[in-house]
N, C-alpha and C. Protein backbone atom coordinates (compact mmCIF):
# COMPACT_ATOMS: atom_id res chain seq x y z
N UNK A 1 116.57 20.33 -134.30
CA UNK A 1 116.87 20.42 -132.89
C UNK A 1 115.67 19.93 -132.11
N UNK A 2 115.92 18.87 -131.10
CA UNK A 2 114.62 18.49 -131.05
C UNK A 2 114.70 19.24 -128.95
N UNK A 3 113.83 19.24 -128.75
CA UNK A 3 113.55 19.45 -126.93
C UNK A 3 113.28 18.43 -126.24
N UNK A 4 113.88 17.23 -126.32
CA UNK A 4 113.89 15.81 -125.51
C UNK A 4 114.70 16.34 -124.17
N UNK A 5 115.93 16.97 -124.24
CA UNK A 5 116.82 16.82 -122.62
C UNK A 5 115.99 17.37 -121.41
N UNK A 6 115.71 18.76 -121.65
CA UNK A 6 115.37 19.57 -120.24
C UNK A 6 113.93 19.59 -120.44
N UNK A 7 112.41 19.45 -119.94
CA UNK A 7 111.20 20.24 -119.71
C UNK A 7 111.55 21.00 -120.03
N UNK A 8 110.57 21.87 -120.47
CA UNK A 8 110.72 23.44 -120.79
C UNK A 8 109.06 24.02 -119.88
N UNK A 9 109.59 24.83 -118.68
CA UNK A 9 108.38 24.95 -117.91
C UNK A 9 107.71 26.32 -117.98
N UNK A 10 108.31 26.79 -119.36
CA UNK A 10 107.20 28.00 -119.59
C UNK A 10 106.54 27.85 -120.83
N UNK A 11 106.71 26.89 -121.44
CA UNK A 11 105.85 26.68 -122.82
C UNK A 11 104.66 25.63 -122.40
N UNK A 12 103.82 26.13 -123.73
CA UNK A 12 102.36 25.49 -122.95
C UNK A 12 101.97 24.61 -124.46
N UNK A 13 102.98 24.79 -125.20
CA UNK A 13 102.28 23.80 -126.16
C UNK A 13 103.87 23.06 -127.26
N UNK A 14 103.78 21.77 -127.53
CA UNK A 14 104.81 21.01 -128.10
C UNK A 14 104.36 20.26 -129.55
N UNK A 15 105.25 20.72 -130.75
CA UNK A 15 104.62 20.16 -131.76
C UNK A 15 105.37 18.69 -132.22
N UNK A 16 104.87 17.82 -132.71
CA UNK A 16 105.77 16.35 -132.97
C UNK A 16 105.55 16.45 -133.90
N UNK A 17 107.02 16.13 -134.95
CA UNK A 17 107.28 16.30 -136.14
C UNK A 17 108.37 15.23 -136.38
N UNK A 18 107.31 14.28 -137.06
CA UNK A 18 108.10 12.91 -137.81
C UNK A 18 108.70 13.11 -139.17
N UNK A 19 109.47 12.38 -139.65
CA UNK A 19 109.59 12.32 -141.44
C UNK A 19 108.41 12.77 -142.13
N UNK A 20 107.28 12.44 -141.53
CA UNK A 20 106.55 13.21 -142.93
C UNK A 20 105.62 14.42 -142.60
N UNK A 21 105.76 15.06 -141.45
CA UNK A 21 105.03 16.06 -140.91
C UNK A 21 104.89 15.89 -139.64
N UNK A 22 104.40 16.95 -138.90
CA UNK A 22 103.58 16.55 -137.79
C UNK A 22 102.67 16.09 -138.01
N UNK A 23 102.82 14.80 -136.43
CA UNK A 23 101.98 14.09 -135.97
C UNK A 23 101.34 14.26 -134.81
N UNK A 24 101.23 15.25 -133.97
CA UNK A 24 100.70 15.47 -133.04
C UNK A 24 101.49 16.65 -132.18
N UNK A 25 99.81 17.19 -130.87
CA UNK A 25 100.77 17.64 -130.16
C UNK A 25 100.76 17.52 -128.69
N UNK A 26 101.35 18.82 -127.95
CA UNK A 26 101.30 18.06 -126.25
C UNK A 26 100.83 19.72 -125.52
N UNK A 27 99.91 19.62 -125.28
CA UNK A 27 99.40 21.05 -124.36
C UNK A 27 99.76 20.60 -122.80
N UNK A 28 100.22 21.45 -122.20
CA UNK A 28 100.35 21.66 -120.33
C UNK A 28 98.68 21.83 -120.33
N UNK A 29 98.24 20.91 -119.05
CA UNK A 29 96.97 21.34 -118.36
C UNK A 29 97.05 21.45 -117.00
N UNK A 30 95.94 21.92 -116.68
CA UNK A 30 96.13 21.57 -115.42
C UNK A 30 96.71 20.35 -114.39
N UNK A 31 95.84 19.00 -115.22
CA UNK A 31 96.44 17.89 -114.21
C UNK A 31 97.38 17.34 -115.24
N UNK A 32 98.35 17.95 -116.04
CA UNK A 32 99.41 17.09 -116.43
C UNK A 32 99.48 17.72 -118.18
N UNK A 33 100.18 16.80 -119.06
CA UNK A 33 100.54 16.66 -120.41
C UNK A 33 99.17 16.15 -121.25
N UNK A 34 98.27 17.04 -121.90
CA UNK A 34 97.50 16.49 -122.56
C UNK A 34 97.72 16.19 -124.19
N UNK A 35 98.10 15.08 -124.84
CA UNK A 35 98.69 14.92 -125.89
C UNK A 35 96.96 14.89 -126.97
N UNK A 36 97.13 15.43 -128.48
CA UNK A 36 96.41 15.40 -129.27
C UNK A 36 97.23 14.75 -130.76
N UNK A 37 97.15 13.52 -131.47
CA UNK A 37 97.39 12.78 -132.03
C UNK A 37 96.94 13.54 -133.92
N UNK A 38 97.27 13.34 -134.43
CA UNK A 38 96.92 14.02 -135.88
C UNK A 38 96.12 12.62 -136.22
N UNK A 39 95.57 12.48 -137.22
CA UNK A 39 95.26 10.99 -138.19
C UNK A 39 94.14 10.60 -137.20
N UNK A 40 94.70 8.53 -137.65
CA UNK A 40 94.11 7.99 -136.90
C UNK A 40 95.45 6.99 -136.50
N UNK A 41 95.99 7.79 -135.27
CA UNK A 41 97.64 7.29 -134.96
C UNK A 41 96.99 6.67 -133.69
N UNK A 42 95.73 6.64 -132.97
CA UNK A 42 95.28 6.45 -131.97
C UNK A 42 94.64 7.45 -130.71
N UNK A 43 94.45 6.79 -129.93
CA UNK A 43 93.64 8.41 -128.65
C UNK A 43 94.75 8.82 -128.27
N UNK A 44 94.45 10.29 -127.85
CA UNK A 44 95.56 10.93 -127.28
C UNK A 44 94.90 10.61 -125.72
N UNK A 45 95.31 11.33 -124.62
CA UNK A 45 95.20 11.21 -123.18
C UNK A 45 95.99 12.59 -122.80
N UNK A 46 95.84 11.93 -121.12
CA UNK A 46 96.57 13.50 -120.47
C UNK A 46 97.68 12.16 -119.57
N UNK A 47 98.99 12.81 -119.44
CA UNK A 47 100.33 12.17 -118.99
C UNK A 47 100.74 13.22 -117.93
N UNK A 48 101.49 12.24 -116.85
CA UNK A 48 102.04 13.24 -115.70
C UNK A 48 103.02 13.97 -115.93
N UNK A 49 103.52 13.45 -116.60
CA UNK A 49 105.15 14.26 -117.12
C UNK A 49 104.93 14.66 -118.85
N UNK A 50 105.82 15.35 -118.99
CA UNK A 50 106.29 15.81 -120.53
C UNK A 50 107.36 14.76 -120.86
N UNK A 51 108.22 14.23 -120.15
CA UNK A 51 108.81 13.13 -121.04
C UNK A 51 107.69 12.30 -121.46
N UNK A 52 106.44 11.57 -120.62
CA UNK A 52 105.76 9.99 -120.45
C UNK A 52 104.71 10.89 -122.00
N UNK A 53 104.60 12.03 -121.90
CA UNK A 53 102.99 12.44 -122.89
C UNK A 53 104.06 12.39 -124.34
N UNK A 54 105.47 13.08 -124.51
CA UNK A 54 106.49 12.39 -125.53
C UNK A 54 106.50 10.67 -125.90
N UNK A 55 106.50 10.31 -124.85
CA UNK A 55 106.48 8.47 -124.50
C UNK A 55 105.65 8.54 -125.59
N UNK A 56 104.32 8.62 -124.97
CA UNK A 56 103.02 8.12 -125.94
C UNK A 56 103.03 8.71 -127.11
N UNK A 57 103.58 9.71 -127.56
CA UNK A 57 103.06 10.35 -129.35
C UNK A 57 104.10 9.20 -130.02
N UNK A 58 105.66 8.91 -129.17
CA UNK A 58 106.16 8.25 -130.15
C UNK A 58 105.73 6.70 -130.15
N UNK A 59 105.24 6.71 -129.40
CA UNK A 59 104.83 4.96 -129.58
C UNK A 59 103.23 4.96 -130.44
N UNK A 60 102.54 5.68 -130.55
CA UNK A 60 101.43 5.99 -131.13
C UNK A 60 102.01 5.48 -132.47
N UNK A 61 103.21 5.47 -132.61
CA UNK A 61 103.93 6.30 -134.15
C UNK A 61 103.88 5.26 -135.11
N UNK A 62 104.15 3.82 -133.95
CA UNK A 62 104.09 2.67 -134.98
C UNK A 62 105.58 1.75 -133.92
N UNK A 63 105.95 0.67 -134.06
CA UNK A 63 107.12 -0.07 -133.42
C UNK A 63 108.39 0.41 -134.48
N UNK A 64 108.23 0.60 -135.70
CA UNK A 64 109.53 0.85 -136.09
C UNK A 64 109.98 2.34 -136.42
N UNK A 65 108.83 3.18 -135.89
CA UNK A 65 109.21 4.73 -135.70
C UNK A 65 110.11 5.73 -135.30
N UNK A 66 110.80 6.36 -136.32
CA UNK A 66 112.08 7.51 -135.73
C UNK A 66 111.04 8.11 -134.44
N UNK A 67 111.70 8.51 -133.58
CA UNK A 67 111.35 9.57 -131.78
C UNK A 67 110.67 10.87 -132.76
N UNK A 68 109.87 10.96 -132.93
CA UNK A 68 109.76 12.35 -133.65
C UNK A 68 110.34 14.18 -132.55
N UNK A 69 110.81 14.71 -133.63
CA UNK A 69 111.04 15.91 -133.15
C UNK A 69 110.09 16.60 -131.97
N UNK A 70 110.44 17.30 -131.19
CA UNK A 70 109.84 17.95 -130.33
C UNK A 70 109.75 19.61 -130.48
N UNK A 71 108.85 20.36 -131.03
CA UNK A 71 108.93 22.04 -131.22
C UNK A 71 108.29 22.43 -129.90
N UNK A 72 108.97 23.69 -129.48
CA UNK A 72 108.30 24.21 -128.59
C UNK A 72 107.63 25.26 -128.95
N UNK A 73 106.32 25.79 -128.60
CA UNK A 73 105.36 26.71 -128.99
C UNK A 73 105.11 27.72 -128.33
């Protein structure tokens, strides 16, 4: 079950979980979505929205990458 449709505006932390584990995750901060990347999948950053900080873990992922799952924490 992944949490792509609605924000979820009381959780403060999101885990991404591809085919072979998680790959990262997405903390609420103050100024926005701060994403943290597992590996070396690339830098994470901070995003205005929770869809755009999703945007970036899955494109981190590679061009021919499944959307990885979204857990809420």
């Amino acid at each position: 079950m992944t949490n792509d449709t609605m924000p979820d505006t009381t959780t403060e932390t999101w885990v991404a979980v591809g085919p072979a584990g998680a790959v990262g995750t997405i903390h609420r901060a103050a100024d926005g979505f701060r994403v943290e990347l597992y590996g070396r999948r690339g830098p994470g950053g901070t995003y205005p929205s929770l869809q755009s900080a999703k945007g970036a873990v899955h494109k981190a992922m590679g061009p021919l990458a499944d959307r990885p799952e979204f857990h809420a924490h």
